[in-house]
C-alpha atoms as a PDB file:
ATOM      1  CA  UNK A   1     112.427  65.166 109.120  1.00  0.00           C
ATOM      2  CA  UNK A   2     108.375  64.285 109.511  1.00  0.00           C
ATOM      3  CA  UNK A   3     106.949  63.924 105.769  1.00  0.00           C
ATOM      4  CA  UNK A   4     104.765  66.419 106.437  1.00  0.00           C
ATOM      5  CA  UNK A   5     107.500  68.880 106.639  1.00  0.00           C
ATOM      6  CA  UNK A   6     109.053  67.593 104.148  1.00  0.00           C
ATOM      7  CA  UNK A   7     105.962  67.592 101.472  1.00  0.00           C
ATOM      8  CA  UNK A   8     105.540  71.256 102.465  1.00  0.00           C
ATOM      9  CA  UNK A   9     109.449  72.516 102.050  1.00  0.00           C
ATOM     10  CA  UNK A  10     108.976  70.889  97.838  1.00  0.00           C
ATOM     11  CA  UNK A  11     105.290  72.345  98.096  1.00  0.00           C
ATOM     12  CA  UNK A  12     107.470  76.040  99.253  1.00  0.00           C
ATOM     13  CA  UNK A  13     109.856  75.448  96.880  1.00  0.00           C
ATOM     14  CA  UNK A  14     108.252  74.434  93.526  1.00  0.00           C
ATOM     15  CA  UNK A  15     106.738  77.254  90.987  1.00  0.00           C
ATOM     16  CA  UNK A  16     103.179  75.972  91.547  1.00  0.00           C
ATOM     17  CA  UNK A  17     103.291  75.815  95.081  1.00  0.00           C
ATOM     18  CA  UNK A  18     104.221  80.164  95.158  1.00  0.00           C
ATOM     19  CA  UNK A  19     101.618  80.619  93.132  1.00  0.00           C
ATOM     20  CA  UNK A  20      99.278  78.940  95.692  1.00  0.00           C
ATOM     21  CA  UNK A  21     101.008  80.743  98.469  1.00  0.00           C
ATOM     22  CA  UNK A  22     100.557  84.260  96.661  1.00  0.00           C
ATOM     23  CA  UNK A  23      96.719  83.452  95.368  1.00  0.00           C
ATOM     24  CA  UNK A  24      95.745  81.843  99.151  1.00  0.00           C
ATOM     25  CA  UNK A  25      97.863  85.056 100.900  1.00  0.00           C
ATOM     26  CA  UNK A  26      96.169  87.723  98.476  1.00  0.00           C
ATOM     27  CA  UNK A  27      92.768  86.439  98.706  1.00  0.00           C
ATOM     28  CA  UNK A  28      93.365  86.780 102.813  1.00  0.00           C
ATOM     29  CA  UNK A  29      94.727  90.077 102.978  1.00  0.00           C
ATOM     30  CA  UNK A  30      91.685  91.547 100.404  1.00  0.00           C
ATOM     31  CA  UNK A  31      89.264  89.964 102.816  1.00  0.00           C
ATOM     32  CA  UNK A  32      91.279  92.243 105.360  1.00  0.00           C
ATOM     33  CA  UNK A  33      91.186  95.195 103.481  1.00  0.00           C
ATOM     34  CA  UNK A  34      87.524  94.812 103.064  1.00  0.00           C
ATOM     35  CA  UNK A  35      86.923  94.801 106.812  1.00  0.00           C
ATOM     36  CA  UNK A  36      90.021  97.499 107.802  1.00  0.00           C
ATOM     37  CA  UNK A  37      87.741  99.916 105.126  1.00  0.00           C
ATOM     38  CA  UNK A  38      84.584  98.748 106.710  1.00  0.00           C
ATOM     39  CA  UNK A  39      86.093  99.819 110.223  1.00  0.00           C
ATOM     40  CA  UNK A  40      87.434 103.246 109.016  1.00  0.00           C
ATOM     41  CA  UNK A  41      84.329 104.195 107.438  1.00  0.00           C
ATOM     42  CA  UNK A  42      83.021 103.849 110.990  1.00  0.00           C
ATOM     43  CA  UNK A  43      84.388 107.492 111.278  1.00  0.00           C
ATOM     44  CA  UNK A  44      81.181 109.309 108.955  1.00  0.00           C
ATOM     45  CA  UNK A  45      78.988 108.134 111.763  1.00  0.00           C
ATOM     46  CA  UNK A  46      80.563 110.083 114.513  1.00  0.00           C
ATOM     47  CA  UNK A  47      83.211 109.277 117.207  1.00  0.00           C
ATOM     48  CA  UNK A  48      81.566 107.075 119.431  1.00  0.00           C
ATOM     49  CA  UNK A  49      81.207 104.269 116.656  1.00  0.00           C
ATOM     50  CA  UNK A  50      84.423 104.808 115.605  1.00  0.00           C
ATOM     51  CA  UNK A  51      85.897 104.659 118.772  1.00  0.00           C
ATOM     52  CA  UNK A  52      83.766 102.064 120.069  1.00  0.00           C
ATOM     53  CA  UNK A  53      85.045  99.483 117.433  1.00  0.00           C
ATOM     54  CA  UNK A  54      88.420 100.667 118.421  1.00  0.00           C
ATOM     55  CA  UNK A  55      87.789  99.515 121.892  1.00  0.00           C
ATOM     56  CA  UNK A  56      86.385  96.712 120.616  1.00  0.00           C
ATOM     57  CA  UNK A  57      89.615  95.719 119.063  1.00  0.00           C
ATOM     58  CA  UNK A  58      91.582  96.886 121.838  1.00  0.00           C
ATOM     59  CA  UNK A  59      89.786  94.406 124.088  1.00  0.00           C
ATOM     60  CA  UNK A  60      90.756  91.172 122.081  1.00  0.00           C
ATOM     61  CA  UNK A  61      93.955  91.590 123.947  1.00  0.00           C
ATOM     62  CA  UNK A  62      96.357  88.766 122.860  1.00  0.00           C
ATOM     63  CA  UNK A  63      94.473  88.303 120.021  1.00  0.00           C
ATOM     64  CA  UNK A  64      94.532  91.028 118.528  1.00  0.00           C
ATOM     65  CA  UNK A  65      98.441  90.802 118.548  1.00  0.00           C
ATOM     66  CA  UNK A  66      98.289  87.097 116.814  1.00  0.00           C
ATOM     67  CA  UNK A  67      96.175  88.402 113.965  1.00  0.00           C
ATOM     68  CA  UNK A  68      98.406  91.637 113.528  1.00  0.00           C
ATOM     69  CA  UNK A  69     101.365  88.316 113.476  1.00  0.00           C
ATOM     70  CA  UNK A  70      99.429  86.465 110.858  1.00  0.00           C
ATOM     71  CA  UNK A  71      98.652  89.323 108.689  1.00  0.00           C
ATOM     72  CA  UNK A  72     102.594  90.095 108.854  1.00  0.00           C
ATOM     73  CA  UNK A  73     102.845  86.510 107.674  1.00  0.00           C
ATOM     74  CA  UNK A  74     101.138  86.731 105.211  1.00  0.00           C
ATOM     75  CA  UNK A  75     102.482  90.345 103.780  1.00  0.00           C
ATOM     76  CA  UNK A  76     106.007  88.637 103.816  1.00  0.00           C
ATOM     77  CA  UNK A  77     104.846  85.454 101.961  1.00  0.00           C
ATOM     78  CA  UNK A  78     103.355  87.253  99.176  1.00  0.00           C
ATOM     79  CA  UNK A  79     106.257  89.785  98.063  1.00  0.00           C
ATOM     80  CA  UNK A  80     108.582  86.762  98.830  1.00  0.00           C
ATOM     81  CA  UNK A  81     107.029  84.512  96.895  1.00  0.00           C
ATOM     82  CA  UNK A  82     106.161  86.938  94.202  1.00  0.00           C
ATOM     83  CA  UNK A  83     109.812  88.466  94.263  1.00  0.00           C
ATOM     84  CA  UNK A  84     110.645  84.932  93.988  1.00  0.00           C
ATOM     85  CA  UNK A  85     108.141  83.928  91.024  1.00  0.00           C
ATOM     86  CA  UNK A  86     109.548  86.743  88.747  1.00  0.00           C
ATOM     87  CA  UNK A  87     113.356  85.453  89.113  1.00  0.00           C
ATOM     88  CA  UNK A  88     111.943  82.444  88.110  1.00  0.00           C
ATOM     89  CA  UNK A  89     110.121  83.579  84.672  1.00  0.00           C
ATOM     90  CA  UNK A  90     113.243  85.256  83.985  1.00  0.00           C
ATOM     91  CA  UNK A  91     115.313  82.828  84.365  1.00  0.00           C
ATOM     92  CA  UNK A  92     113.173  80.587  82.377  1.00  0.00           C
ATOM     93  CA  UNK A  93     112.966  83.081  79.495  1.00  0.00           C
ATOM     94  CA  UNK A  94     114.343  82.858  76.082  1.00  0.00           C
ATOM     95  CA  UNK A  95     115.637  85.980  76.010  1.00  0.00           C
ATOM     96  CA  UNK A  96     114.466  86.390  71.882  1.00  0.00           C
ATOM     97  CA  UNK A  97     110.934  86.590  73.515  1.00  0.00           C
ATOM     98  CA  UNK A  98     111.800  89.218  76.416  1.00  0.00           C
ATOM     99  CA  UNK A  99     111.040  92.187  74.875  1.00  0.00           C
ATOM    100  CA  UNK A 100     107.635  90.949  73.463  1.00  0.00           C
ATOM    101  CA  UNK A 101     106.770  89.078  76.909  1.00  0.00           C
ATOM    102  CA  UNK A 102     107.321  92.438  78.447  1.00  0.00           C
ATOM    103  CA  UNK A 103     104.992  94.892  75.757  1.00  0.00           C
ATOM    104  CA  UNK A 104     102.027  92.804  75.969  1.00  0.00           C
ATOM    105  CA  UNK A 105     101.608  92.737  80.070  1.00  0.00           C
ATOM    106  CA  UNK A 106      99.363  95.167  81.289  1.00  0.00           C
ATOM    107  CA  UNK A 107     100.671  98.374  83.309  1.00  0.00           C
ATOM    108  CA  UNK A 108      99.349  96.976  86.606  1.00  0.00           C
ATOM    109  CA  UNK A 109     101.336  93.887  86.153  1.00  0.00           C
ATOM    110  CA  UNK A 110     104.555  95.709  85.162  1.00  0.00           C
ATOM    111  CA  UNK A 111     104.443  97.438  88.600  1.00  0.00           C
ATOM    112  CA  UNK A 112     103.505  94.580  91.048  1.00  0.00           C
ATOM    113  CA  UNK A 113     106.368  94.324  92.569  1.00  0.00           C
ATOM    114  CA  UNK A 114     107.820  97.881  92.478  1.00  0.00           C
ATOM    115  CA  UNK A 115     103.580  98.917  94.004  1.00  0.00           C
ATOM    116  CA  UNK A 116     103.877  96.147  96.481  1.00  0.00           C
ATOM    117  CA  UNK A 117     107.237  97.272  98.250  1.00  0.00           C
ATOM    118  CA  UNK A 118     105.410 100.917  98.319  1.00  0.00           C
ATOM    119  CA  UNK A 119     102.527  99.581  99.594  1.00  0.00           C
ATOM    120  CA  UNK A 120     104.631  97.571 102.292  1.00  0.00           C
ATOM    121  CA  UNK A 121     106.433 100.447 103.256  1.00  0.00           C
ATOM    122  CA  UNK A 122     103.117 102.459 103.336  1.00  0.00           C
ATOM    123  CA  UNK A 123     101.522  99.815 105.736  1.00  0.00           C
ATOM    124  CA  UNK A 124     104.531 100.717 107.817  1.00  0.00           C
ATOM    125  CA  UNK A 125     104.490 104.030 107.868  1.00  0.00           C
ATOM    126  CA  UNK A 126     100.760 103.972 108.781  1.00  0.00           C
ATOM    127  CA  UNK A 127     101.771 101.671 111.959  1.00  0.00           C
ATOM    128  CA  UNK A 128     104.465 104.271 112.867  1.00  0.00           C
ATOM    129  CA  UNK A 129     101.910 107.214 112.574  1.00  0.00           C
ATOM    130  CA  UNK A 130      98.875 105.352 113.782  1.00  0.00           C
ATOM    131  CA  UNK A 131      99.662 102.435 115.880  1.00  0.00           C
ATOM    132  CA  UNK A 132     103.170 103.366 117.203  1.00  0.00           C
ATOM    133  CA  UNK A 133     102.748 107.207 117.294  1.00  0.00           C
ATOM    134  CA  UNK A 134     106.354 108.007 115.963  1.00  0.00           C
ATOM    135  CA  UNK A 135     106.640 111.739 115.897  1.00  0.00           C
ATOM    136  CA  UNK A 136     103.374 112.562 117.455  1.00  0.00           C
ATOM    137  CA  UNK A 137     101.445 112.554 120.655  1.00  0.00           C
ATOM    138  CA  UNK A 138      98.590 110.608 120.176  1.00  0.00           C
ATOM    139  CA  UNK A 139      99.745 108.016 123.469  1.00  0.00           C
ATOM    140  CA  UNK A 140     101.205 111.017 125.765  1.00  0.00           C
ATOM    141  CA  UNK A 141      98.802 110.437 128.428  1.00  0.00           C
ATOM    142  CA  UNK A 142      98.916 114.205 128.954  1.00  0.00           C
ATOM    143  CA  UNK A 143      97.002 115.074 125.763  1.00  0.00           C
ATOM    144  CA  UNK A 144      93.509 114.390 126.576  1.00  0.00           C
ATOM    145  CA  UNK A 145      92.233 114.925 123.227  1.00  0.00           C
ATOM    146  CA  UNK A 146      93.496 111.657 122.215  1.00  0.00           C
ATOM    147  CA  UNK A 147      91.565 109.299 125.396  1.00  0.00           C
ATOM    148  CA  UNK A 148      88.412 108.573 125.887  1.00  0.00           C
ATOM    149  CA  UNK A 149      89.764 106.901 129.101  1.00  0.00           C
ATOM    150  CA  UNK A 150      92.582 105.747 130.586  1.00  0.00           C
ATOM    151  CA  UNK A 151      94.135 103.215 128.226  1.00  0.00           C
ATOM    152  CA  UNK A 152      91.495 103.644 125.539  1.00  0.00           C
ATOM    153  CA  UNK A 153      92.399 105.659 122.468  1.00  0.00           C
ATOM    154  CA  UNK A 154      90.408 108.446 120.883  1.00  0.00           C
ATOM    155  CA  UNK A 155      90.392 106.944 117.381  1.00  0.00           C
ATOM    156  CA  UNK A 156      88.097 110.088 115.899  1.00  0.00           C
ATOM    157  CA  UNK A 157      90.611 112.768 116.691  1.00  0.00           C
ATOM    158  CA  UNK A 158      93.690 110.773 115.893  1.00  0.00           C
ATOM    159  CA  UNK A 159      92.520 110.348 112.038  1.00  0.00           C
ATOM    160  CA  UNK A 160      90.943 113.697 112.193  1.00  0.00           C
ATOM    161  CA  UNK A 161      94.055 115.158 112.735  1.00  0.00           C
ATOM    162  CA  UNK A 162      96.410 112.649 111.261  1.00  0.00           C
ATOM    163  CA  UNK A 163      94.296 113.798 107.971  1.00  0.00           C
ATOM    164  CA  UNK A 164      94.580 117.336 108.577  1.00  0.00           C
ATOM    165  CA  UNK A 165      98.395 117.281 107.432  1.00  0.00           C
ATOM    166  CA  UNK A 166      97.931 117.337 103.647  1.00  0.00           C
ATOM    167  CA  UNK A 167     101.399 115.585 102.945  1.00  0.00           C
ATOM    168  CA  UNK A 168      99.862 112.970 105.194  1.00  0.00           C
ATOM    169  CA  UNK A 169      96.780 112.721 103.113  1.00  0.00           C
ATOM    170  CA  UNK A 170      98.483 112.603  99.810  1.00  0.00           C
ATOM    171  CA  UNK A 171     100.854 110.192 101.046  1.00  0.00           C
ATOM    172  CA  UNK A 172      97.970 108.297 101.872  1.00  0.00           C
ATOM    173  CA  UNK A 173      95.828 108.668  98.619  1.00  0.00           C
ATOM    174  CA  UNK A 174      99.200 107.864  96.345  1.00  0.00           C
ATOM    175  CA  UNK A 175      99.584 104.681  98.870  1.00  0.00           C
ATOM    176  CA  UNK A 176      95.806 103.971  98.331  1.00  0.00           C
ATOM    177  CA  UNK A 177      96.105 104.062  93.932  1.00  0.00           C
ATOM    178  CA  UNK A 178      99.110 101.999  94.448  1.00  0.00           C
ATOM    179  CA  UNK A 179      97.504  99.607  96.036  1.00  0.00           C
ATOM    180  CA  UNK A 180      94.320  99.118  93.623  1.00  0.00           C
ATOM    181  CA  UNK A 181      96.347  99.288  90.560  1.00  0.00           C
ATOM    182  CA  UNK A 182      98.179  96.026  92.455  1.00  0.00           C
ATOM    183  CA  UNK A 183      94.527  94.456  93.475  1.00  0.00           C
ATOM    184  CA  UNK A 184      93.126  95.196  89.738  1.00  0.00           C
ATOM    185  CA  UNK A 185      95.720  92.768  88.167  1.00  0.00           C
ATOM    186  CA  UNK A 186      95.709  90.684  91.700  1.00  0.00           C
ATOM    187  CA  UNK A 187      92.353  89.875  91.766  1.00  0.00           C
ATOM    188  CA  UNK A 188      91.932  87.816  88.351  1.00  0.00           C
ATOM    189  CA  UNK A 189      94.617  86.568  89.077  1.00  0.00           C
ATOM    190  CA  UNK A 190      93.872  84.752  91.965  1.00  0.00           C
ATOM    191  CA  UNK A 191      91.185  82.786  90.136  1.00  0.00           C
ATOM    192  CA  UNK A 192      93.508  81.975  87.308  1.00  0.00           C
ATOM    193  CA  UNK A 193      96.492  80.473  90.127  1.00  0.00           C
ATOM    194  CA  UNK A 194      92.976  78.130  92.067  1.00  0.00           C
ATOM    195  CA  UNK A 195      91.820  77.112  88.359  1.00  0.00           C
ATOM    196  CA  UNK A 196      88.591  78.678  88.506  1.00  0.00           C
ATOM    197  CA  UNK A 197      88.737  81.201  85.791  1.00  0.00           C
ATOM    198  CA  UNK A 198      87.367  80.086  82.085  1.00  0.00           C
ATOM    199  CA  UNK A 199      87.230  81.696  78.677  1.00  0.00           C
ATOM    200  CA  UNK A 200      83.918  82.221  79.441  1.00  0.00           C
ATOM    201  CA  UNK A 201      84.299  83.895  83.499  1.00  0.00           C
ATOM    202  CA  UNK A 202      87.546  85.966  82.540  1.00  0.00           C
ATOM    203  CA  UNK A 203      85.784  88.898  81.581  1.00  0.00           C
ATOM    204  CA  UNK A 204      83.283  89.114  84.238  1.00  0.00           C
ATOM    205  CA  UNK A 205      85.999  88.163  86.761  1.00  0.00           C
ATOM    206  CA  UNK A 206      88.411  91.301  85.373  1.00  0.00           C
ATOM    207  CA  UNK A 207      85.304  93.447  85.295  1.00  0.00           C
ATOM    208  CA  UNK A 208      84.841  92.344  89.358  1.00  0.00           C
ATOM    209  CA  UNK A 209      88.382  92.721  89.836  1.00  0.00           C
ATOM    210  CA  UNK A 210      88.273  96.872  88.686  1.00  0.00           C
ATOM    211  CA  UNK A 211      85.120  96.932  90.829  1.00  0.00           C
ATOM    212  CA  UNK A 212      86.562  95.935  93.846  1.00  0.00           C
ATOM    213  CA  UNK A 213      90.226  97.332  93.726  1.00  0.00           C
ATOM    214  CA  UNK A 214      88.278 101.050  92.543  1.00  0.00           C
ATOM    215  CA  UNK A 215      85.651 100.828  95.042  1.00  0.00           C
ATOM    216  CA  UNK A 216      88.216 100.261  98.040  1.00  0.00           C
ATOM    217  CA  UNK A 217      90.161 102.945  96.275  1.00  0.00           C
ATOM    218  CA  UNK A 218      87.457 105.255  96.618  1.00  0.00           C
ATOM    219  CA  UNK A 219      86.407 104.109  99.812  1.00  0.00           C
ATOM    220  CA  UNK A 220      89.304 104.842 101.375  1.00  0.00           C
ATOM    221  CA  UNK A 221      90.301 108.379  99.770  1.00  0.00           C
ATOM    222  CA  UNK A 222      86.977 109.664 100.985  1.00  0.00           C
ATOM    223  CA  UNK A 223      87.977 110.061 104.566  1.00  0.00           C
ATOM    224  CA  UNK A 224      91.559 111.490 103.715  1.00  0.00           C
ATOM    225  CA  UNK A 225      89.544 113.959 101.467  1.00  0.00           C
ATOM    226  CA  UNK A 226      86.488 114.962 103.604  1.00  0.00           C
ATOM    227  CA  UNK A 227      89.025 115.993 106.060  1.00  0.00           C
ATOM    228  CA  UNK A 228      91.130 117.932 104.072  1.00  0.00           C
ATOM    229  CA  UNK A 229      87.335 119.785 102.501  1.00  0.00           C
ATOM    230  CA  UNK A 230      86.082 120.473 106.330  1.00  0.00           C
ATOM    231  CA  UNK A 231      83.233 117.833 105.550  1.00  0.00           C
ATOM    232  CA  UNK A 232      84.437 116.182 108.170  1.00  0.00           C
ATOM    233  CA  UNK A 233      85.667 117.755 111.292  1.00  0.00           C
END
């Protein structure tokens, strides 16, 4: 077996080297959330820029697929290794100190695993509905509401009415708080696991942290919610 591959399985396997692979994969898949919000928000300024990113997208071709890969990648690593991580501490874990251990982490980290299973099973529900159109018609070529043109997908009224459904939308919003409590306690975390969080940065990095996780939160609920109101239709 090549060193290289060899250095890598002990990098997998030790404590340190999960913690790398969860910090590394978490900071990638914010950086993805950022720009998946940025896209979606595309929808307040009508359907031709929402549908022209989608076509933009679209037209990466192969691409398009290997990123959708790597982003699968990376989903898997991180509950893995996390699922992994927590066997670990409890294994490791006087048992005397348990309880205590267990009262003084915060709510968000209590959940992580438990909100990151939801939120993996929300990510694939939204494929189904979205991507894969399980139980809908958004790719019968017979309903022209949902083509611009042959082969190209009319993005607007697939989330317009995708968002109509209210179960849909709440689904979507209790998917959406799920997912920033798990970002509030992910984020500072991720500059604890690299090193570069101090006595002195903690507080403005948890302070960041609720910024970011809440702001994507709200982000995102708005177009769930201005569809629901009629603001957007």
């Amino acid at each position: 077996m090549p060193p290289l591959v060899q250095y890598l399985i002990r990098f997998y396997q030790s404590s340190i080297g999960k913690k790398i692979i969860v910090a590394l994969t978490g900071a990638a898949l914010m950086g993805f959330l950022v720009a998946h919000l940025l896209g979606n928000l595309l929808i307040f300024s009508g359907p031709e820029a929402i549908n022209g990113y989608a076509k933009k997208l679209h037209d990466l071709g192969p691409l398009l697929y290997v990123a959708r890969a790597g982003l699968l990648l990376f989903v898997v690593l991180h509950i893995v290794c996390t699922i992994q991580l927590v066997k670990i501490n409890r294994a490791a874990r006087p048992q005397k100190y348990a309880v205590d251990t267990v009262r003084q982490a915060t709510k968000s980290s209590r959940i992580m695993i438990w909100s990151g299973l939801t939120i993996l099973a929300f990510v694939v529900y939204h494929l189904a509905h979205f991507t894969w159109a399980l139980g809908n018609q958004y790719h019968d070529p017979g309903m022209a509401r949902y083509w611009v043109e042959p082969g190209v997908h009319n993005v607007y009224n697939m989330v317009i009415d995708g968002f109509s459904v209210w179960y849909v939308s709440a689904f979507y919003i209790i998917a959406m708080f799920l997912l920033c409590s798990h970002l509030n306690h992910g984020f500072s975390s991720i500059f604890q696991t690299l090193g570069l969080a101090t006595p002195r940065t903690r507080q403005p990095i948890d302070l960041a942290g609720k910024l970011f996780a809440w702001g994507l939160f709200l982000g995102n609920i708005s177009i769930p919610l201005s569809i629901l109101f009629g603001i957007k239709s």
